[in-house]
Structure formats: C-alpha cells, structure tokens
Protein backbone atom coordinates (compact mmCIF):
# COMPACT_ATOMS: atom_id res chain seq x y z
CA UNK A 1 54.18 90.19 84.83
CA UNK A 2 53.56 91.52 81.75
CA UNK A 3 51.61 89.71 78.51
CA UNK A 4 53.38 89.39 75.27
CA UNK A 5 50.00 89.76 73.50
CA UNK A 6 49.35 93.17 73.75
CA UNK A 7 46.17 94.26 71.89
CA UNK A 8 46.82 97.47 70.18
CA UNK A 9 43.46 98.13 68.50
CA UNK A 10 42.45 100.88 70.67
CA UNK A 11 45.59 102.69 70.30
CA UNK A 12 46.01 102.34 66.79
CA UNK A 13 43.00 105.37 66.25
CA UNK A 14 44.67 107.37 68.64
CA UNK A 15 48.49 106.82 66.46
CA UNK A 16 47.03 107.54 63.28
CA UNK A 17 45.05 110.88 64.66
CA UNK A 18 48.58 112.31 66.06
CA UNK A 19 50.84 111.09 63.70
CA UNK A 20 51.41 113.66 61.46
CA UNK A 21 51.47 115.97 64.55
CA UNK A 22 54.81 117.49 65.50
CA UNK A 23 54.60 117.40 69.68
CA UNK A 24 52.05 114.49 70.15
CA UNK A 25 53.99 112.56 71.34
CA UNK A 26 52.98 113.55 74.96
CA UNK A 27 49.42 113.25 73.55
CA UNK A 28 49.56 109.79 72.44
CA UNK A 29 51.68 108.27 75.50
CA UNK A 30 48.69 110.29 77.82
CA UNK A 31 46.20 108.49 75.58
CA UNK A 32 48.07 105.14 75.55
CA UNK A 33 48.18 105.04 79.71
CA UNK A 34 44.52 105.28 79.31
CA UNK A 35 44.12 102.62 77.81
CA UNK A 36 46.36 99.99 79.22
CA UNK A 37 46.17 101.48 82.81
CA UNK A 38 50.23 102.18 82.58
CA UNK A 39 52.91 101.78 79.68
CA UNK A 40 54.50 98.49 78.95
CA UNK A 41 57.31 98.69 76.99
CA UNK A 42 56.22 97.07 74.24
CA UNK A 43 53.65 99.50 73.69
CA UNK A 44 56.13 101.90 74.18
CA UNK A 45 58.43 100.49 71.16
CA UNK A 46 54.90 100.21 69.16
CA UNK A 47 54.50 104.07 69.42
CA UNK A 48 58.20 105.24 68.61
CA UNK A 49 57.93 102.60 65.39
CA UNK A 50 54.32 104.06 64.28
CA UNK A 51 55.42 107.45 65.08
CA UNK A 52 58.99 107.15 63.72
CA UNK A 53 60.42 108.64 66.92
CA UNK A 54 63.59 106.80 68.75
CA UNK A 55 62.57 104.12 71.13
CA UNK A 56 64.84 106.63 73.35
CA UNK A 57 63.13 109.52 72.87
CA UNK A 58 59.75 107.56 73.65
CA UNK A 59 61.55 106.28 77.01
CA UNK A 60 62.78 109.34 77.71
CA UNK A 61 59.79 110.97 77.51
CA UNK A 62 57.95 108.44 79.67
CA UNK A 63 60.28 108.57 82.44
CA UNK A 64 60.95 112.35 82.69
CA UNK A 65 57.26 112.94 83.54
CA UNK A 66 55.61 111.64 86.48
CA UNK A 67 52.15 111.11 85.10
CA UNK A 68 53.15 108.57 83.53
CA UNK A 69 53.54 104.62 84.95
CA UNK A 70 55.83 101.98 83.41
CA UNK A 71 54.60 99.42 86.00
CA UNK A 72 50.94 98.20 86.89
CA UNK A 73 49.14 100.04 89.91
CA UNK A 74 46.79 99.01 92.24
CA UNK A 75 43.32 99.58 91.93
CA UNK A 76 43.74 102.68 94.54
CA UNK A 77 46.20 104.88 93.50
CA UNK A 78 47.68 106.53 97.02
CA UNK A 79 49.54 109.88 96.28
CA UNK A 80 51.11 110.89 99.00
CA UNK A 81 52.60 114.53 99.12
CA UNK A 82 56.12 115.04 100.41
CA UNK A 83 56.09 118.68 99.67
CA UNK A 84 57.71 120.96 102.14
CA UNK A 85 54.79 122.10 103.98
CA UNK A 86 53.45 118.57 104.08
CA UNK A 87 56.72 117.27 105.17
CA UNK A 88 57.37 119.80 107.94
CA UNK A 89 53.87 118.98 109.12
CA UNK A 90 54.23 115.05 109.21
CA UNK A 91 54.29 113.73 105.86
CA UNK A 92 56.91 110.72 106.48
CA UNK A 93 55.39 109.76 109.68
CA UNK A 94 51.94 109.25 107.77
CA UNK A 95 54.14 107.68 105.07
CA UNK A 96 55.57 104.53 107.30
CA UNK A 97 52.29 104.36 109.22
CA UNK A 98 50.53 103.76 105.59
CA UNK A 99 54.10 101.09 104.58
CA UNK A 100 53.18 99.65 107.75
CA UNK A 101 49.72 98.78 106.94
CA UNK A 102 50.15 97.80 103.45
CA UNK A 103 53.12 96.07 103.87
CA UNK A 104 55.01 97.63 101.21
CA UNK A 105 57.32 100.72 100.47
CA UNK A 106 57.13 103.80 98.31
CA UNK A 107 56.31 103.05 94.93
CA UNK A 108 55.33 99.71 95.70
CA UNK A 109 51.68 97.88 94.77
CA UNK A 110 50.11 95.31 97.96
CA UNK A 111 50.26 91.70 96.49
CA UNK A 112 46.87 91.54 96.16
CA UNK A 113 46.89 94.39 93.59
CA UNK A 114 44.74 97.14 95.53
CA UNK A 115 47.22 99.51 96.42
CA UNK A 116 50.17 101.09 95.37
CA UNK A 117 51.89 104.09 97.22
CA UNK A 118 53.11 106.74 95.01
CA UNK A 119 55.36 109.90 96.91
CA UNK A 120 54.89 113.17 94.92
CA UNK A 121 56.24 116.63 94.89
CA UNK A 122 53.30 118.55 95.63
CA UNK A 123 49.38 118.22 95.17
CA UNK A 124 48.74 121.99 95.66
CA UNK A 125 46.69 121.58 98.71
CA UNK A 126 49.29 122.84 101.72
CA UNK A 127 46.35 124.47 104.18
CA UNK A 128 45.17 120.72 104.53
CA UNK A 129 48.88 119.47 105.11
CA UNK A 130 50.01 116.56 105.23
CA UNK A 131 47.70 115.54 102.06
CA UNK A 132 47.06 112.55 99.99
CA UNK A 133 45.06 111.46 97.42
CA UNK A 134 43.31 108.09 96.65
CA UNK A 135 42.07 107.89 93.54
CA UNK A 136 41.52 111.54 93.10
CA UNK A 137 39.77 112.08 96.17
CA UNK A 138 41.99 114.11 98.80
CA UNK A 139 42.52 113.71 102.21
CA UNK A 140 43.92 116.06 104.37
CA UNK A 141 45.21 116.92 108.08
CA UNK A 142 46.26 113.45 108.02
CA UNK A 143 48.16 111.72 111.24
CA UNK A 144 49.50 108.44 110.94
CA UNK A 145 46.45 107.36 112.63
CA UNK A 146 43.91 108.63 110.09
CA UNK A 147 46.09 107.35 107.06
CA UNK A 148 45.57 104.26 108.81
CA UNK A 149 41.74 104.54 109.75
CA UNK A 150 41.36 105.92 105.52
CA UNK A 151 42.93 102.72 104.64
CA UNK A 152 41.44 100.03 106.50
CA UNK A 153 38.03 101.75 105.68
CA UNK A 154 38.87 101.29 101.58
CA UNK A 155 39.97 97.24 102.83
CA UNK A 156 36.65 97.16 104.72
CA UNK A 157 34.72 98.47 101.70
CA UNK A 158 36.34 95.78 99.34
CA UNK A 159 36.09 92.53 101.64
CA UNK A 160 31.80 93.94 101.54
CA UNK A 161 32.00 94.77 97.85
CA UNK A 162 33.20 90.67 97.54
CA UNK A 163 30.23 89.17 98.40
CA UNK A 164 27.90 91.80 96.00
C-alpha cells in the first residue's frame, strides 16, 4: 500500500538541477527510483507538475522502459532471463521451480517483502545460460534445482541475519 505522505525533499535538488534541461526527464525519473526504491504515482504527478511535462508523458515514459518500477520490490530483486538462448536451455523450467518456492508468479513480491521475480529480455550473459540475477550478482547454468538451492540459501542467510 502506498503512503499519502510522500516526502519529496530529496527529490526536490534533483528537479531543480534538471529542470531547465530539455531530455531529463529520463534523468530525474532514474534519480527519483533511487530514492523511493520504485515510482509511486504521486511522485510521478510531482515531477510532470515541477517539470511542466504531461502527467502522460511522465507515465508514458515510466512504463515504456523496464528499469523502471511502479510497484514496491522485495529486498532481492530476482531477474530472471527469458532470452532465447536462456529459454532454449531451460529458462521456464527454472522459472516455476523458483514460483514454486516463493509462492508467487512473475512479477510478483513474497508476502513477506524479500523477493520479487522479475522476467527480462536478456542480461547479456548467454555462455552461462539459463541466467539470473539477484541483486546484481549473476548466476548462471542454473537447473531448477540450483534456482532452488540459490534461494533457500538467501532465506537461510536472512532467518541468521534475524537474530544479529
């Protein structure tokens, strides 16, 4: 759920450096995602009013691109690559094993807020097909059973990072 009070003192340095920029617009919705972890729509609306852009164009924008999130994500971020030499060398079968022991779908976050699985085109690593990546580490040659084995190891290392 998202809160109506959204601070925008952070992002209001970042607006006033690009403003008078023709193009930032990228720029500042890049920045903005930094800052709130993903981009709520009313941060959205506060950029196209302080940058005098359409609230459309500002949507547009955000949606067209992939780097950028409209919805919260877990604390590990699981790319998964569905390119074609990933999925001609197993990609969806490492993609239900991983639903299967999250207990969600594609483009889903775990109720407990550590994961959410993301499908993408391509991460540009096909020799260690099929590939993810978890929080920008990559993991490659993956079966369903080491997509598994990568995940409960990240579960194992938050349940011990609990009692620290």
């Amino acid at each position: 759920m998202e809160c109506c009070c959204i601070n925008f003192k952070e992002l209001d340095p970042v607006i006033e450096k690009y403003k008078d920029s023709k193009g930032s617009l990228i720029t500042v919705l890049q920045k903005a995602q930094d800052i709130y972890g993903y981009l709520p729509e009313k941060v959205l609306l506060y950029i196209a009013e302080k940058l005098s852009v359409k609230p459309a164009k500002v949507y547009g924008v955000a949606t067209f691109y992939t780097q950028f999130r409209l919805k919260p994500v877990g604390k590990h971020l699981i790319m998964l690559c569905q390119g074609t030499a990933c999925h001609v060398n197993g990609s969806k079968a490492v993609e239900n094993a991983i639903c299967e022991e999250l207990g969600v779908s594609e483009g889903e976050t775990t109720e407990d807020g550590l994961f959410t699985l993301n499908n993408v085109a391509c991460l540009g690593c096909c020799s260690l097909s099929p590939v993810m990546m978890i929080n920008g580490e990559t993991y490659g040659k993956l079966t369903p059973k080491s997509a598994r084995d990568i995940i409960k190891d990240i579960k194992a290392s938050e349940e011990s990072n609990k009692g620290v």
